[in-house]
Protein backbone atom coordinates (compact mmCIF):
# COMPACT_ATOMS: atom_id res chain seq x y z
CA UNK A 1 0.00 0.00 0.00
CA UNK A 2 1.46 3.27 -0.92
CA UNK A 3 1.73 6.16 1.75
CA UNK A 4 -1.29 8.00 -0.36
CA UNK A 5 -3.77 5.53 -0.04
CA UNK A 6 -5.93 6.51 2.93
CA UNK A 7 -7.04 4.81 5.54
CA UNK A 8 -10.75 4.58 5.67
CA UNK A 9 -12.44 4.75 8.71
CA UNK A 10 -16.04 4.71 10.22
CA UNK A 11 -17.47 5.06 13.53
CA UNK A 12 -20.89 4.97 15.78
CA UNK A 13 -22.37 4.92 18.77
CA UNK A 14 -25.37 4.67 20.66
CA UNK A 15 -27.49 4.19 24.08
CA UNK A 16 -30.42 2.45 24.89
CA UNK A 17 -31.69 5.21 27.05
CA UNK A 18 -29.89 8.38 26.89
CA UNK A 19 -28.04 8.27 29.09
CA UNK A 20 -28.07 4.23 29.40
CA UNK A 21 -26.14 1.51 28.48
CA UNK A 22 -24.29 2.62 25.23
CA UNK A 23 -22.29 1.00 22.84
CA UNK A 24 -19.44 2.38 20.03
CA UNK A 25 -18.00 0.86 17.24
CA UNK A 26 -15.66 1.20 14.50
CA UNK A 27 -14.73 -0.53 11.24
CA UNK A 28 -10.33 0.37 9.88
CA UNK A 29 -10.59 -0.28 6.06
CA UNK A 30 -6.69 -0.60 4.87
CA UNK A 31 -6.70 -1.79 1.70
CA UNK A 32 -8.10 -5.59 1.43
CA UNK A 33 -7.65 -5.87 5.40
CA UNK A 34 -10.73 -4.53 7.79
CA UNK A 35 -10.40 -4.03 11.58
CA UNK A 36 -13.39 -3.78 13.26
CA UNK A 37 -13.18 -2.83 17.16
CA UNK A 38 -16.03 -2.00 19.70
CA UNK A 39 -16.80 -1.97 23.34
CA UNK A 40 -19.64 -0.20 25.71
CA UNK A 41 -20.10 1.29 29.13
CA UNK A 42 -23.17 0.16 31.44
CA UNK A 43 -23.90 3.79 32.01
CA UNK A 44 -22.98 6.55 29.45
CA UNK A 45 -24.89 8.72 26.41
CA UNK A 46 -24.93 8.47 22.88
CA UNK A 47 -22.50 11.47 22.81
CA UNK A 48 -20.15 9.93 24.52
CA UNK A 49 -19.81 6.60 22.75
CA UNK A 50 -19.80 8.35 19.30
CA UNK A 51 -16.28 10.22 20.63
CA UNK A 52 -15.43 7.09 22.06
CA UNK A 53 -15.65 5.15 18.64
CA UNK A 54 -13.98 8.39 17.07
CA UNK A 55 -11.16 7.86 19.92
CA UNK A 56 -10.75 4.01 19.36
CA UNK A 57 -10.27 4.46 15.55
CA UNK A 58 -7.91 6.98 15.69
CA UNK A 59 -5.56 5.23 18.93
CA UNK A 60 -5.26 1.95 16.72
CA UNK A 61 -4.35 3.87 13.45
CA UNK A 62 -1.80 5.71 15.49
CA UNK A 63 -0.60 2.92 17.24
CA UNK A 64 0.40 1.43 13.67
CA UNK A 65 3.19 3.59 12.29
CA UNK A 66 2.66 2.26 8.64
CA UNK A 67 -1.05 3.72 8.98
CA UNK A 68 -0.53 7.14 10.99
CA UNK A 69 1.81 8.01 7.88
CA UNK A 70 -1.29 7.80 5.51
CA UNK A 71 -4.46 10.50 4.88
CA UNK A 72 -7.40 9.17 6.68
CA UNK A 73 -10.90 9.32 5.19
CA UNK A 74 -12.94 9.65 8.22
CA UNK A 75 -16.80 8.59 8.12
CA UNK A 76 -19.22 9.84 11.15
CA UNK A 77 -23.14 9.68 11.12
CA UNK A 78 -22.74 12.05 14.35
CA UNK A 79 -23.18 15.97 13.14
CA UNK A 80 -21.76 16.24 17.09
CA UNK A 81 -18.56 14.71 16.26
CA UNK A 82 -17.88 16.21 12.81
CA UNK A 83 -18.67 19.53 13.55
CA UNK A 84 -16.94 19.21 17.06
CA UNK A 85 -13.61 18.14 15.85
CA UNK A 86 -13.42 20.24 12.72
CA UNK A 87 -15.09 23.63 13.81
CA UNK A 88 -16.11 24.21 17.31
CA UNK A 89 -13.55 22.76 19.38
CA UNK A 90 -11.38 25.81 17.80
CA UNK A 91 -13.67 28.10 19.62
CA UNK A 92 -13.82 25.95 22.67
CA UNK A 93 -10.39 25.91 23.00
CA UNK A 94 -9.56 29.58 22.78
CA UNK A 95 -13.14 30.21 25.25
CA UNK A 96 -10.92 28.11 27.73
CA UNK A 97 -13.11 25.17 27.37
CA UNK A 98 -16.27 27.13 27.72
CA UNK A 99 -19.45 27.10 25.39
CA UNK A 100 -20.69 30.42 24.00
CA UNK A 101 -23.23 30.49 26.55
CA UNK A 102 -19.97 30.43 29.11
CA UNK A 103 -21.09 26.70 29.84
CA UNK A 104 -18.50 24.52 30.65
CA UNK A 105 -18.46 22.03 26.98
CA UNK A 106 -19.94 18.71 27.71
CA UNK A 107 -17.45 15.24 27.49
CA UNK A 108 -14.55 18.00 27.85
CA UNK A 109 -12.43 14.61 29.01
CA UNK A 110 -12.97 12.87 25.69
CA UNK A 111 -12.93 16.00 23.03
CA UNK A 112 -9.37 16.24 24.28
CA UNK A 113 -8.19 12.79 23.32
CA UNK A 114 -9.82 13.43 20.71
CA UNK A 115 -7.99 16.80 19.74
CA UNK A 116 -4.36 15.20 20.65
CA UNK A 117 -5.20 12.10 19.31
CA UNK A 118 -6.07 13.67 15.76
CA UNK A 119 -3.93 16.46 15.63
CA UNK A 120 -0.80 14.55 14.36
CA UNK A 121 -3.20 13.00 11.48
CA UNK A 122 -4.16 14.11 7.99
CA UNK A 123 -7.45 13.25 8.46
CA UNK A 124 -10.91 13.99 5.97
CA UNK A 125 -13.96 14.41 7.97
CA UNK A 126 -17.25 13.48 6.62
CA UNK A 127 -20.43 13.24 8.14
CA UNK A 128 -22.70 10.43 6.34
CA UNK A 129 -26.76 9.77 7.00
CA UNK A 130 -26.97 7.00 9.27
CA UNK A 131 -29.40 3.93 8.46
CA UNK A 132 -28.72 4.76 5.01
CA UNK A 133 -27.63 2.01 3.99
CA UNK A 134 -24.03 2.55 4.07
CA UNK A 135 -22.09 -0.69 4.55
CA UNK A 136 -19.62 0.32 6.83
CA UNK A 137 -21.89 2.70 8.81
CA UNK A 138 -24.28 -0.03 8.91
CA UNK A 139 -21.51 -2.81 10.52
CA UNK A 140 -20.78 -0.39 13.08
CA UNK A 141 -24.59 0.33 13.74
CA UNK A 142 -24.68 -3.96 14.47
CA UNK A 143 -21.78 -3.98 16.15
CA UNK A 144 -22.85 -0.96 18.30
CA UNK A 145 -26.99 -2.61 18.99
CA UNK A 146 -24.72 -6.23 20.33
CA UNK A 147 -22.38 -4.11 22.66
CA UNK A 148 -25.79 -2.67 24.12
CA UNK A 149 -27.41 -5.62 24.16
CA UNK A 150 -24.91 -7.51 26.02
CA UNK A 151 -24.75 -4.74 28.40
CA UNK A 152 -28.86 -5.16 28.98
CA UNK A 153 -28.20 -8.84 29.21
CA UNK A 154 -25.67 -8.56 32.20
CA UNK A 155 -27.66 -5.87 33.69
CA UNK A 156 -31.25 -8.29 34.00
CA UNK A 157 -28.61 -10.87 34.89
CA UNK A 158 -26.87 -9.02 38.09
């Protein structure tokens, strides 16, 4: 794979219950090979697990040298994350972490692992409908739904 072909990546995540038990997935398209990582938290929002998809992705590209060299094509059904990332956290960030209301910015924690975690990255961000359809968007959606529902399982279990 050349150093120009990006890495494609796409990410959700979702509660059952907002907040509730959440899931977040992601699927890492390099080339022929696909990666597909997820994981949940018993008690968490849907905000939250789509930054924490975002997050995953981009640790295990940058944990792969051959991959953090490469553009990134970035895929997010979440406006939150998209616009977060690529507009407002400029604001946020000069505001000392405040909203324009002066309100301290929500999952402050997260949007900065997000920032240094991306930062070093040539990354495309693209927001894409969700339940459209979209194959990749659609794996994470499944993989996201099992996370939950495992989560509900061991909850009516405990």
């Amino acid at each position: 794979m050349d150093t120009e072909t990006p890495i494609i990546i796409y990410t959700d995540g979702g509660c059952s219950g907002n907040p509730g038990p959440g899931g977040w997935a992601c699927v890492i398209v390099d080339g022929d090979t696909e990666t597909k990582l997820s994981g949940g938290e018993a008690q968490t929002t849907n905000n939250r697990m789509e930054l924490t998809a975002a997050i995953q992705a981009l640790a295990a590209v940058s944990s792969d040298a051959r991959m953090r060299a490469r553009p990134i094509a970035f895929y997010s059904d979440s406006q939150y994350v998209k616009n977060g990332i690529t507009d407002w956290i400029k604001k946020w960030k000069k505001n000392g972490w405040l909203t324009s209301s002066k309100k301290p910015v929500l999952n402050q924690d997260l949007w900065q692992r997000l920032d240094a975690l991306s930062a070093p990255l040539a990354i495309n961000w693209q927001w894409v409908k969700g339940h459209a359809g979209i194959p990749y968007n659609e794996t994470c959606d499944t993989l996201c739904q099992k996370e939950i529902a495992n989560l509900a399982a061991e909850r009516r279990v405990q």
